[in-house]
PDB file of N, CA and C in Angstrom:
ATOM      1  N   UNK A   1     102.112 117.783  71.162  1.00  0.00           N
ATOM      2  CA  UNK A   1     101.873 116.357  71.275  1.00  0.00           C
ATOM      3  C   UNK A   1     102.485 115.843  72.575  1.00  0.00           C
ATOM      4  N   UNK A   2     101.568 115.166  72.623  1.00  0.00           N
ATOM      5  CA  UNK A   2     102.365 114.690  74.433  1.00  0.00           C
ATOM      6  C   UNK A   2     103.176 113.425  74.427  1.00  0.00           C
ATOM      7  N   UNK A   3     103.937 113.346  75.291  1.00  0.00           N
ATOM      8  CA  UNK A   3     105.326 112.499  75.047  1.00  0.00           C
ATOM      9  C   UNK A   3     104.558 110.971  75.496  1.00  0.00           C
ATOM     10  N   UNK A   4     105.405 110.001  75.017  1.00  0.00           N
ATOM     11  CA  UNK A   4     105.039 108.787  74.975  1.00  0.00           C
ATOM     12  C   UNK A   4     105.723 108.132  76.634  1.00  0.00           C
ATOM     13  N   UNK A   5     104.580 107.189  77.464  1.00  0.00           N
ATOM     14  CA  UNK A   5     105.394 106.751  78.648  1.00  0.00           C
ATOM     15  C   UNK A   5     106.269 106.229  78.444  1.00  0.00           C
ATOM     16  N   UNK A   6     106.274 105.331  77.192  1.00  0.00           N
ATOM     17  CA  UNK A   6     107.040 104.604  76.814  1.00  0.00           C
ATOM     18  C   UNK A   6     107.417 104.207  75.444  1.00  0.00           C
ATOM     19  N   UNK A   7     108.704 103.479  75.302  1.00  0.00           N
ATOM     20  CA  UNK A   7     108.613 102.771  73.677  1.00  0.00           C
ATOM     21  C   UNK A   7     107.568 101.299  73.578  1.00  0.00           C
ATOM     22  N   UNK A   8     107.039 100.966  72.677  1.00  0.00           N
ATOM     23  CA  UNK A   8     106.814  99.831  72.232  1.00  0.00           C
ATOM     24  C   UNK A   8     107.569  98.407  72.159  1.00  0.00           C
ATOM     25  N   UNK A   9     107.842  97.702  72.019  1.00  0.00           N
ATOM     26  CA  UNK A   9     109.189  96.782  71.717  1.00  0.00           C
ATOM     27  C   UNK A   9     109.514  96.918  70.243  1.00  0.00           C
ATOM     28  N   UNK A  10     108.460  97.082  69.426  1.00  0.00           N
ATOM     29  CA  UNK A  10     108.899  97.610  67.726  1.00  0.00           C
ATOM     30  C   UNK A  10     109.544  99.095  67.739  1.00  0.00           C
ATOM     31  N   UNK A  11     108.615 100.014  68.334  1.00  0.00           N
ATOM     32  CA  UNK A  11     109.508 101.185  68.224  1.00  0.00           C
ATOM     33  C   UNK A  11     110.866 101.030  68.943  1.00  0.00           C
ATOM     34  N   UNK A  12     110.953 100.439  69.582  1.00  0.00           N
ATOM     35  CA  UNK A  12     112.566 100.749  70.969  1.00  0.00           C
ATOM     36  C   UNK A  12     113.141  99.953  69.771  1.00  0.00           C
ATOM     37  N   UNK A  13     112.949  99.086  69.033  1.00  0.00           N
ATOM     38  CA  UNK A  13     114.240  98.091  68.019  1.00  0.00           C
ATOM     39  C   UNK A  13     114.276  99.088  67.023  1.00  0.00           C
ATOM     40  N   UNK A  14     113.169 100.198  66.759  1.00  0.00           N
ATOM     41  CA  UNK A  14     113.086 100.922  65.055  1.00  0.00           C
ATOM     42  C   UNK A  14     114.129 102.380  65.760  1.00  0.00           C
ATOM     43  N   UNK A  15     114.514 102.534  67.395  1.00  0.00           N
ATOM     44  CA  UNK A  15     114.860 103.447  67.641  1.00  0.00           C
ATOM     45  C   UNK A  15     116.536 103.799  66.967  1.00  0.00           C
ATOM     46  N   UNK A  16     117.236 102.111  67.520  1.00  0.00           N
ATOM     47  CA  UNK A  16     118.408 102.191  67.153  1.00  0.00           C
ATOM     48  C   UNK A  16     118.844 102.515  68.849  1.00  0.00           C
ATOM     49  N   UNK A  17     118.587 102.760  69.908  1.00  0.00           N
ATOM     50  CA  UNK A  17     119.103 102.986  70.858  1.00  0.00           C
ATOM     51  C   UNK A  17     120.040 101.784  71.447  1.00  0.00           C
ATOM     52  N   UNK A  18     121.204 102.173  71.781  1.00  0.00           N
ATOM     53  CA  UNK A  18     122.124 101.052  71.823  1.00  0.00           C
ATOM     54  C   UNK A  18     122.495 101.092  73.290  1.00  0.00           C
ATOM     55  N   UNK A  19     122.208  99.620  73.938  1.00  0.00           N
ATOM     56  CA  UNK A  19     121.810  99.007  75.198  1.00  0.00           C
ATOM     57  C   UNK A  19     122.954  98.503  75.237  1.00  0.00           C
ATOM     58  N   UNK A  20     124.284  98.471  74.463  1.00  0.00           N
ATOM     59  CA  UNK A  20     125.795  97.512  74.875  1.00  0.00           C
ATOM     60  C   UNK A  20     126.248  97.634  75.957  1.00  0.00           C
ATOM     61  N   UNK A  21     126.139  99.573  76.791  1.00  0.00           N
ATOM     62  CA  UNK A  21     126.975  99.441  78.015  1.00  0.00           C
ATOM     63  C   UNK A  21     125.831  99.029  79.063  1.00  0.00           C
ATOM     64  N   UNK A  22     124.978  99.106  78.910  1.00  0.00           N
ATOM     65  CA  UNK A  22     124.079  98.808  80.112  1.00  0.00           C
ATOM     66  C   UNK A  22     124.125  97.571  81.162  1.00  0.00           C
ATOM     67  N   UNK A  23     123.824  97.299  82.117  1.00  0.00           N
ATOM     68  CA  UNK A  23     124.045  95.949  82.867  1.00  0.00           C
ATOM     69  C   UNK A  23     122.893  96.568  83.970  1.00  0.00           C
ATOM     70  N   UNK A  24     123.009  95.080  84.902  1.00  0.00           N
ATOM     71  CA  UNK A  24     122.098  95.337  86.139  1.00  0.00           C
ATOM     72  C   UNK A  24     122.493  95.846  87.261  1.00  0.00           C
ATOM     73  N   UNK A  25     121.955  96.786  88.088  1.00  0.00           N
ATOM     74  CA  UNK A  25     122.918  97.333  88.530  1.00  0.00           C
ATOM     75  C   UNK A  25     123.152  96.229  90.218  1.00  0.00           C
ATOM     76  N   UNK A  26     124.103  96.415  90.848  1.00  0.00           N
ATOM     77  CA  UNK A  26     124.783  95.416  91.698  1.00  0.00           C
ATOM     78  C   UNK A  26     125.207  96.190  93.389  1.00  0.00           C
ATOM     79  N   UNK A  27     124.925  97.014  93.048  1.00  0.00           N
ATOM     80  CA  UNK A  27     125.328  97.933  94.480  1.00  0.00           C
ATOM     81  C   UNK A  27     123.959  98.613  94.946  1.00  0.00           C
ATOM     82  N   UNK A  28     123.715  97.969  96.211  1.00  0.00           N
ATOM     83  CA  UNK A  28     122.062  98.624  96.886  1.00  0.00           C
ATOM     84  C   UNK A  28     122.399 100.066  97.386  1.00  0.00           C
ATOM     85  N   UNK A  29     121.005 100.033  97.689  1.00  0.00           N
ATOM     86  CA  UNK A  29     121.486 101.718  98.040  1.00  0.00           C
ATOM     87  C   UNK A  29     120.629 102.870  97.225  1.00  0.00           C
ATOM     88  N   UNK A  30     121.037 104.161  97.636  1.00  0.00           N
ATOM     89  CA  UNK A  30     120.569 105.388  96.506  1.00  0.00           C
ATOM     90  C   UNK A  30     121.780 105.309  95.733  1.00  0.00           C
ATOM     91  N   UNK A  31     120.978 105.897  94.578  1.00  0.00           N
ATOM     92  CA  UNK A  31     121.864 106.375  93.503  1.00  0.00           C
ATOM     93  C   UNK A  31     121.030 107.313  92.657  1.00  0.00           C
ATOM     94  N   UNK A  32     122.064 108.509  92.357  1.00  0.00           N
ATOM     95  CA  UNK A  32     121.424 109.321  91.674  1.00  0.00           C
ATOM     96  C   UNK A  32     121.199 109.134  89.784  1.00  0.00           C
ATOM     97  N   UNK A  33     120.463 109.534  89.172  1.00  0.00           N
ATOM     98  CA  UNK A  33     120.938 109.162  87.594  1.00  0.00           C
ATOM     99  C   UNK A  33     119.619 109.757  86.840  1.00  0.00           C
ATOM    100  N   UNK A  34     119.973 109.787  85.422  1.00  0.00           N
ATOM    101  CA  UNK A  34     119.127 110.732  84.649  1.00  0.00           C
ATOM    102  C   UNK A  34     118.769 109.421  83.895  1.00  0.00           C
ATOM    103  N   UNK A  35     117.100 109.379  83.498  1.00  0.00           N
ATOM    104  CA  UNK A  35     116.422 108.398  82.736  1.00  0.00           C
ATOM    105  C   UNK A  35     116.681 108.539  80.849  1.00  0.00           C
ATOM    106  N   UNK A  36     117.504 107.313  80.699  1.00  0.00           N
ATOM    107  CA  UNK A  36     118.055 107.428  79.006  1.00  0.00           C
ATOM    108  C   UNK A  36     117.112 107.068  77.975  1.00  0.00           C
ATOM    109  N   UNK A  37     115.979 106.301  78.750  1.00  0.00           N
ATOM    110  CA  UNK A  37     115.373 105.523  77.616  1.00  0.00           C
ATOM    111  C   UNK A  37     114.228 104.616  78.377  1.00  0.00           C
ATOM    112  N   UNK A  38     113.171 103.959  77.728  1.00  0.00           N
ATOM    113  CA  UNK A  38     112.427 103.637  78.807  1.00  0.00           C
ATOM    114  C   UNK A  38     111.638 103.074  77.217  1.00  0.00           C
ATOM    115  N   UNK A  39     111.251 101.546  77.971  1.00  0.00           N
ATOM    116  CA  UNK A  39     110.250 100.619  76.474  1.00  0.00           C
ATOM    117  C   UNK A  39     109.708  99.434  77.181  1.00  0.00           C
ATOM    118  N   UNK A  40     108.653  99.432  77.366  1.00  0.00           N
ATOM    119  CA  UNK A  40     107.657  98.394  77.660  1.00  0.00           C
ATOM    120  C   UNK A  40     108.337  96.774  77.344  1.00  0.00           C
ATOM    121  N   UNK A  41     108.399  95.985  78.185  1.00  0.00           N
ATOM    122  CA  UNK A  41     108.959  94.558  78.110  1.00  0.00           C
ATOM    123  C   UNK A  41     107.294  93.685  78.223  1.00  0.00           C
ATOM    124  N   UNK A  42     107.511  92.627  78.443  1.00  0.00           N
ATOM    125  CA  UNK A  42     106.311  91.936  78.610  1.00  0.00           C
ATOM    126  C   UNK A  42     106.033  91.910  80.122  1.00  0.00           C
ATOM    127  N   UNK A  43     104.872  92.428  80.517  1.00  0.00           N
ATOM    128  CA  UNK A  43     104.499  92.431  81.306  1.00  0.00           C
ATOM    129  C   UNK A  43     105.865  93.198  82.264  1.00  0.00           C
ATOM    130  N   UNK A  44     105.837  94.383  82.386  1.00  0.00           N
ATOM    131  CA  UNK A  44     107.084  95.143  82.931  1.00  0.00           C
ATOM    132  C   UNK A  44     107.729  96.367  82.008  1.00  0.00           C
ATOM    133  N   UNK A  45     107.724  97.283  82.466  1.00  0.00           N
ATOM    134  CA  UNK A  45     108.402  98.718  82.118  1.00  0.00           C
ATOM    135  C   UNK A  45     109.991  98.436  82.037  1.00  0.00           C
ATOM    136  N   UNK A  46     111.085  98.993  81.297  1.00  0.00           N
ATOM    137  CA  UNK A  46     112.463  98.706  81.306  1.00  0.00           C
ATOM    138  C   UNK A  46     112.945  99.814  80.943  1.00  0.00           C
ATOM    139  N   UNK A  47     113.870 100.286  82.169  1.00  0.00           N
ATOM    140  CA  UNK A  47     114.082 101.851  82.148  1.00  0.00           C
ATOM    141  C   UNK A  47     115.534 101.689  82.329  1.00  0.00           C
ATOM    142  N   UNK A  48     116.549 102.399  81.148  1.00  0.00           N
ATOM    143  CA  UNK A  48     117.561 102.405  81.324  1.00  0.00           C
ATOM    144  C   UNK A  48     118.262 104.203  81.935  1.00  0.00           C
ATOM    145  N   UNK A  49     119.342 103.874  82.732  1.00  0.00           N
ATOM    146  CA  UNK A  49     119.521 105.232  83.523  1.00  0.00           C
ATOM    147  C   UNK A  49     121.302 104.928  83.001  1.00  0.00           C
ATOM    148  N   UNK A  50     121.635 106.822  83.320  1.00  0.00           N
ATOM    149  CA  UNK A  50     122.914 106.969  83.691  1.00  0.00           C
ATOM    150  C   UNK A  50     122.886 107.503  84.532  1.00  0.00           C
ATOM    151  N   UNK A  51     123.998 106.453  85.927  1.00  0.00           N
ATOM    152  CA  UNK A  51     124.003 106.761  87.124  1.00  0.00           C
ATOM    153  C   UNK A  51     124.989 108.140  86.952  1.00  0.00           C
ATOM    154  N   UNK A  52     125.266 109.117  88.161  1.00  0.00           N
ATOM    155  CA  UNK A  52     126.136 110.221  88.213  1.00  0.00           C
ATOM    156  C   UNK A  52     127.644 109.850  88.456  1.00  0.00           C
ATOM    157  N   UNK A  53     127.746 108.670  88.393  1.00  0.00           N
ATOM    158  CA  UNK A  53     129.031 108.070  88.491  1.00  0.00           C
ATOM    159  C   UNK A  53     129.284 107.554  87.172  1.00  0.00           C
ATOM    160  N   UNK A  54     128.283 107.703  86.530  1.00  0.00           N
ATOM    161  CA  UNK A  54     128.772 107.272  84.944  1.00  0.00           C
ATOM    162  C   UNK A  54     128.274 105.857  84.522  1.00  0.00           C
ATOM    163  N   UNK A  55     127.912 104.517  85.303  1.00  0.00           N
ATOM    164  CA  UNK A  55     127.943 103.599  85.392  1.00  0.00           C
ATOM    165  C   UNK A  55     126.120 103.816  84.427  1.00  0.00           C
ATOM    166  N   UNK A  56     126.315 102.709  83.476  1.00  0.00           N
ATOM    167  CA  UNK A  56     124.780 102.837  82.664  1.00  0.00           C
ATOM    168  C   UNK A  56     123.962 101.551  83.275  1.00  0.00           C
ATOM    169  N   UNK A  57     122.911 102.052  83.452  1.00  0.00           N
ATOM    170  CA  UNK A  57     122.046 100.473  84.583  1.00  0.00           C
ATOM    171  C   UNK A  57     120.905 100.636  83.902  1.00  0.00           C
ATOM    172  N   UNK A  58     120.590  98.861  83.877  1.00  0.00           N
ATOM    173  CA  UNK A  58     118.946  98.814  83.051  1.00  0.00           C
ATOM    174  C   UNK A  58     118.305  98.447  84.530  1.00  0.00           C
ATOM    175  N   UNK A  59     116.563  98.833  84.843  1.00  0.00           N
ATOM    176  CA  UNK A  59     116.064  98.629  85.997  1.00  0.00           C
ATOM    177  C   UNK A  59     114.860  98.294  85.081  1.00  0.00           C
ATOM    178  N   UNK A  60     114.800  96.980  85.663  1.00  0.00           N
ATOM    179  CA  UNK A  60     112.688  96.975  85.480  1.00  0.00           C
ATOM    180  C   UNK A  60     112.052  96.971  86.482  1.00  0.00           C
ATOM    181  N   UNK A  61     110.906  97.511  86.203  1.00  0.00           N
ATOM    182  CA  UNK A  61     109.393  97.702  86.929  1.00  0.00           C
ATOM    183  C   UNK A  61     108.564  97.008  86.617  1.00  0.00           C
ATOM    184  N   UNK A  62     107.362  96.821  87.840  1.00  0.00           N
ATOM    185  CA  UNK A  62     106.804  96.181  87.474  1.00  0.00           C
ATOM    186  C   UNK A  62     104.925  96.585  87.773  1.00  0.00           C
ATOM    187  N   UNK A  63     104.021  96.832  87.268  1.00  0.00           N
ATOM    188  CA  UNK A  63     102.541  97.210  87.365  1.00  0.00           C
ATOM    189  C   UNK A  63     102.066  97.601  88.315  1.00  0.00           C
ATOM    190  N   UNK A  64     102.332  96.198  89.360  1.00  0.00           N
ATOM    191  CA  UNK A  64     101.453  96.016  90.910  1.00  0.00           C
ATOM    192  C   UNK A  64     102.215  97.263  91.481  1.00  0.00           C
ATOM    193  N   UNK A  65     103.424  97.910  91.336  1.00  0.00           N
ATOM    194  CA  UNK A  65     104.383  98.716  91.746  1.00  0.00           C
ATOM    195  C   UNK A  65     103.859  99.930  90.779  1.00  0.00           C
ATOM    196  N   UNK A  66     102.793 100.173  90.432  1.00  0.00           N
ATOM    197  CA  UNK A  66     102.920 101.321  89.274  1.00  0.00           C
ATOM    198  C   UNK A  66     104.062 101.971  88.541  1.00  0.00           C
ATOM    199  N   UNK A  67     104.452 100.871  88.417  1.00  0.00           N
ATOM    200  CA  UNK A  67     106.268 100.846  87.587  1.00  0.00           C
ATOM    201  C   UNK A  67     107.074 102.105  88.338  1.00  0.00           C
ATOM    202  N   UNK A  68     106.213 102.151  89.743  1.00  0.00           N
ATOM    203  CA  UNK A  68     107.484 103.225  90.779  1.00  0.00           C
ATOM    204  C   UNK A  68     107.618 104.408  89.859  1.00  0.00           C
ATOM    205  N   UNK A  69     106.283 104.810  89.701  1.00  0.00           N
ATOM    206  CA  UNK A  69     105.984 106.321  89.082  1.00  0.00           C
ATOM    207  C   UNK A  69     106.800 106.632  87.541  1.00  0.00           C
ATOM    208  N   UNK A  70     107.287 105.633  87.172  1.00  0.00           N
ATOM    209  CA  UNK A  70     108.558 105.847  86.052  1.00  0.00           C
ATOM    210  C   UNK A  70     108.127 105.997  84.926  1.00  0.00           C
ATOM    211  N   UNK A  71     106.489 105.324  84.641  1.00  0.00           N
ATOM    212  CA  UNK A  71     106.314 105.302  83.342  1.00  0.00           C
ATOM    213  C   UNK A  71     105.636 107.044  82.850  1.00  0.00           C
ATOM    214  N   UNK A  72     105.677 107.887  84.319  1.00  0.00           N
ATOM    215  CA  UNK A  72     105.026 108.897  83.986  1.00  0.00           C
ATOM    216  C   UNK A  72     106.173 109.858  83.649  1.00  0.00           C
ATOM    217  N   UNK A  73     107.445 109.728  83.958  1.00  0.00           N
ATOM    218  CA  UNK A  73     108.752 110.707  84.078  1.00  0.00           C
ATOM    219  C   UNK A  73     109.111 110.615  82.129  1.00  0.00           C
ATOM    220  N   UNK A  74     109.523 111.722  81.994  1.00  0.00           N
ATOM    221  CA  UNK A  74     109.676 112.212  80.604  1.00  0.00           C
ATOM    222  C   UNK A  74     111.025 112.105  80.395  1.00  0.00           C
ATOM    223  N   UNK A  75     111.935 111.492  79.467  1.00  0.00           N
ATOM    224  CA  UNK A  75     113.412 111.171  79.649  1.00  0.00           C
ATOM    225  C   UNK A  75     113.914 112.123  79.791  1.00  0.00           C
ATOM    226  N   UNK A  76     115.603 112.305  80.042  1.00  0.00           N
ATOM    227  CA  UNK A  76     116.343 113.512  81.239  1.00  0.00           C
ATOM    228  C   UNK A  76     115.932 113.734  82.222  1.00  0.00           C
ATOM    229  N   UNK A  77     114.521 113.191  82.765  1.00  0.00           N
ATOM    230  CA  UNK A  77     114.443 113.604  84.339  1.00  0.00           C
ATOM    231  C   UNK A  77     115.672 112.592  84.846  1.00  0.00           C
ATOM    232  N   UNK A  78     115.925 113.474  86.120  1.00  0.00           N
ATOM    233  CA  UNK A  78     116.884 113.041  87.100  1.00  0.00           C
ATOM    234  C   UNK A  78     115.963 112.488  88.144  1.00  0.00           C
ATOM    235  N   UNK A  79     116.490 111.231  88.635  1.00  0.00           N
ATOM    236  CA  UNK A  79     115.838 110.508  89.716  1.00  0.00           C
ATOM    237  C   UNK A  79     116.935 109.975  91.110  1.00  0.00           C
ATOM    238  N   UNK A  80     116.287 109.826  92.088  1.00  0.00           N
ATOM    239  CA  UNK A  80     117.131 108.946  93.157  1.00  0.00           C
ATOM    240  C   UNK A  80     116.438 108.130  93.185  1.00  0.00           C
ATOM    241  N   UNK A  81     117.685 106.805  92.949  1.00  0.00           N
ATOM    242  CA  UNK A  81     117.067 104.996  92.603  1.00  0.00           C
ATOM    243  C   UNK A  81     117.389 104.467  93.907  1.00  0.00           C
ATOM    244  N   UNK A  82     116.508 103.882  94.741  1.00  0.00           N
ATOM    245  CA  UNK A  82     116.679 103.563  95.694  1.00  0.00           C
ATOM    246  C   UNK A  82     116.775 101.762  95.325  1.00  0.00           C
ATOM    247  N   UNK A  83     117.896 101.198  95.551  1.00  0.00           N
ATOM    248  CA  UNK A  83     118.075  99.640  95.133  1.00  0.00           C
ATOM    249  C   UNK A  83     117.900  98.850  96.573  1.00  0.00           C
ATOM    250  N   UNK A  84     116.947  97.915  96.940  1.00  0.00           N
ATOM    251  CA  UNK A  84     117.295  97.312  97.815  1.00  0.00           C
ATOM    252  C   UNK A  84     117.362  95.547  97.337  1.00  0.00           C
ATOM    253  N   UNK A  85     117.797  94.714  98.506  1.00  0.00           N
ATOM    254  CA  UNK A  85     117.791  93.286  98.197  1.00  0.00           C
ATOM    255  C   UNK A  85     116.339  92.403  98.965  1.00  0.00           C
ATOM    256  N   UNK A  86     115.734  91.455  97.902  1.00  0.00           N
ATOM    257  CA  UNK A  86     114.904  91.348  98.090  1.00  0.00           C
ATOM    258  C   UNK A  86     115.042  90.346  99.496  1.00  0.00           C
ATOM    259  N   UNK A  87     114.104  89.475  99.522  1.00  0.00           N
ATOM    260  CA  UNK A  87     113.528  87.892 100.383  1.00  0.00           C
ATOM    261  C   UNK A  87     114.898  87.142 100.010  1.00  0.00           C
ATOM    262  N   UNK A  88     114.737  87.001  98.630  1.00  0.00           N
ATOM    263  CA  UNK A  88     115.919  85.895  97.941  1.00  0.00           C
ATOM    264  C   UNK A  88     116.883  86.181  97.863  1.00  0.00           C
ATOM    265  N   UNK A  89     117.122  87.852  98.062  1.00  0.00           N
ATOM    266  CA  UNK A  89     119.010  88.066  97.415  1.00  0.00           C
ATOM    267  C   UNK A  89     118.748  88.669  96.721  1.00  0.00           C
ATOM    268  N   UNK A  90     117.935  89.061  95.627  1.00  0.00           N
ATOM    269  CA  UNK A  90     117.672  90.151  94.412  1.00  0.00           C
ATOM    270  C   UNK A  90     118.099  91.184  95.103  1.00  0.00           C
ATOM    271  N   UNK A  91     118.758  92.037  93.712  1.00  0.00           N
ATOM    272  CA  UNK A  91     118.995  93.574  94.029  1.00  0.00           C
ATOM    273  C   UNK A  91     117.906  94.194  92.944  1.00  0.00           C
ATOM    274  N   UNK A  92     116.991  94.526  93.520  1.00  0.00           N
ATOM    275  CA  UNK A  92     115.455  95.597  92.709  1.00  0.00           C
ATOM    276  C   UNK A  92     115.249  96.882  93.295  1.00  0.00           C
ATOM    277  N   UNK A  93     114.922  97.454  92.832  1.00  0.00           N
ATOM    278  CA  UNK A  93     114.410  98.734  92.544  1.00  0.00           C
ATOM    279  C   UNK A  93     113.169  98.883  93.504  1.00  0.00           C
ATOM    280  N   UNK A  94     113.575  99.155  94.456  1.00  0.00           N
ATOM    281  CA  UNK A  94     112.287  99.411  94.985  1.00  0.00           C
ATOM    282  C   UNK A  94     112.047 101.053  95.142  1.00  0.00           C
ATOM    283  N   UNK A  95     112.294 101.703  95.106  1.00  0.00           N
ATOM    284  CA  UNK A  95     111.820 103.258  95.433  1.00  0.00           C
ATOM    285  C   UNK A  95     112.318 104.474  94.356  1.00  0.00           C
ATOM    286  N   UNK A  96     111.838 105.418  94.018  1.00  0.00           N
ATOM    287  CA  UNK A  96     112.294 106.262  93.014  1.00  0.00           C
ATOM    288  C   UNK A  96     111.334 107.798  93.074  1.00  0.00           C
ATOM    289  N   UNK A  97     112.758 108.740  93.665  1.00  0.00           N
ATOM    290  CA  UNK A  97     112.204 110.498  93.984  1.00  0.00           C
ATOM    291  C   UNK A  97     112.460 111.024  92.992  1.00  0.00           C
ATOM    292  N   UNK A  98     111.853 111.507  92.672  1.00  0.00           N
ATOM    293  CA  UNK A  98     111.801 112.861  91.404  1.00  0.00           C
ATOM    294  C   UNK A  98     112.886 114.326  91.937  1.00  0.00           C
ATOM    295  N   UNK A  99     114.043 114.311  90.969  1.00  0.00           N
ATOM    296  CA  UNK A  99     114.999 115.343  92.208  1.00  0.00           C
ATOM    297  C   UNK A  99     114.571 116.535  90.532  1.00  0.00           C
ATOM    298  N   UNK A 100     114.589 115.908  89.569  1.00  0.00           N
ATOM    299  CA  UNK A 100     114.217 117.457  88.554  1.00  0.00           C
ATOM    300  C   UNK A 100     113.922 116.466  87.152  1.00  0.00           C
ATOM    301  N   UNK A 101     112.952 117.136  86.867  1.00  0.00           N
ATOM    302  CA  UNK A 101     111.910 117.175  85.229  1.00  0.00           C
ATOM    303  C   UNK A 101     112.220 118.634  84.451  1.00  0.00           C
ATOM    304  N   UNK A 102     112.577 117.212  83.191  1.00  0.00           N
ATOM    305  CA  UNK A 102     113.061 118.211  82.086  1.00  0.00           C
ATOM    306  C   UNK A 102     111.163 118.599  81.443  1.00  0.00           C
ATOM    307  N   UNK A 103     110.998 119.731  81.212  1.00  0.00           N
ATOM    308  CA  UNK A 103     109.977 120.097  80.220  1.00  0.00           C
ATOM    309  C   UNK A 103     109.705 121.120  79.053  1.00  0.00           C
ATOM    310  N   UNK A 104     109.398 120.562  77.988  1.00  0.00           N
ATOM    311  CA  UNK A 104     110.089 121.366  76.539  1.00  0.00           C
ATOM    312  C   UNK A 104     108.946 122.136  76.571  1.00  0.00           C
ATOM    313  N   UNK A 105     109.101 123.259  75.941  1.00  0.00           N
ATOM    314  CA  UNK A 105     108.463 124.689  75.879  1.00  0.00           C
ATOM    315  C   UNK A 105     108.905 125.868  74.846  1.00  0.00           C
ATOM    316  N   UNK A 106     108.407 125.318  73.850  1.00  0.00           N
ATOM    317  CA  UNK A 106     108.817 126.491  72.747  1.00  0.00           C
ATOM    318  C   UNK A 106     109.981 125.973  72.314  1.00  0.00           C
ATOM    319  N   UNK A 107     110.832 124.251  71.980  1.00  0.00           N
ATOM    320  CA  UNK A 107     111.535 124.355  71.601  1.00  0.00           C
ATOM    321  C   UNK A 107     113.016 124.539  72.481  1.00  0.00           C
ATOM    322  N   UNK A 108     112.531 125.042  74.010  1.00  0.00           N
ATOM    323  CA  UNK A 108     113.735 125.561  74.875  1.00  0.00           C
ATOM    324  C   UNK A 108     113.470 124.103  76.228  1.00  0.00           C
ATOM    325  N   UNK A 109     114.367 123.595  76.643  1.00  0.00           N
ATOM    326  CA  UNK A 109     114.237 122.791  78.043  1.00  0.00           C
ATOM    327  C   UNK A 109     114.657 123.552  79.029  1.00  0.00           C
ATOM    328  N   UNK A 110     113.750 123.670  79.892  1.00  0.00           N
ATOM    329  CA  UNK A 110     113.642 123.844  81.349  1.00  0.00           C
ATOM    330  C   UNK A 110     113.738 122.780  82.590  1.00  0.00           C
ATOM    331  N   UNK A 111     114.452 122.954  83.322  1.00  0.00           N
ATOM    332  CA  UNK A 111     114.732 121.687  84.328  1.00  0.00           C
ATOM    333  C   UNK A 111     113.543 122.478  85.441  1.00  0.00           C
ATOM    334  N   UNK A 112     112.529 121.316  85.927  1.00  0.00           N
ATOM    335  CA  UNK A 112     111.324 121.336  87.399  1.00  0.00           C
ATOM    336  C   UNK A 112     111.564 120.621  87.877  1.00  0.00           C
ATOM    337  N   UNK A 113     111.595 120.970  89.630  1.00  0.00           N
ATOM    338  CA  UNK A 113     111.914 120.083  90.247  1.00  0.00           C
ATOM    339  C   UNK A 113     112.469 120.902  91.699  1.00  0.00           C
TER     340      UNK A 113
END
């Protein structure tokens, strides 16, 4: 069965996945981090990561951006989040490399990439 891009907003509440440490993240730049969780918002993808510094960051995406390839990445992939500041001052998400994809196979994970 093939993995879901995403949660639903019913499934992500029926998951139980707990969003307490998460925040936005505040420092531009790359950052490296593995994808924890990922559930469709309204109008926008909402992908929570743990950076390699430990720090837990929620990032949304958004369509016109093909949610920055994210809605296709299978959770545990590792990504580099490229944060920049927008026109206004926003710190968003603009860029995101694929550094390794987890893919299950018989039960066993293999890291690609």
């Amino acid at each position: 069965m093939a993995e879901k891009r995403a949660l639903s907003r019913h499934q992500f509440a029926e998951s139980g996945f707990d969003t307490s440490g998460y925040a936005f993240n505040e420092i531009p730049g790359l950052h490296t981090a593995i994808i924890d969780c990922k559930r469709w918002g309204k109008h926008k993808l909402v992908t929570y990561f743990t950076f390699d510094d430990g720090r837990k960051v929620v990032a949304p995406t958004w369509p016109n951006s093909n949610y920055l390839g994210l809605a296709e990445l299978p959770i545990g992939s590792k990504v580099e989040l490229d944060f920049q500041h927008t026109r206004t001052g926003k710190l968003n998400l603009k860029g995101v490399t694929v550094i390794h994809i987890p893919v299950q196979q018989a039960g066993q994970e293999m890291l690609i990439g």
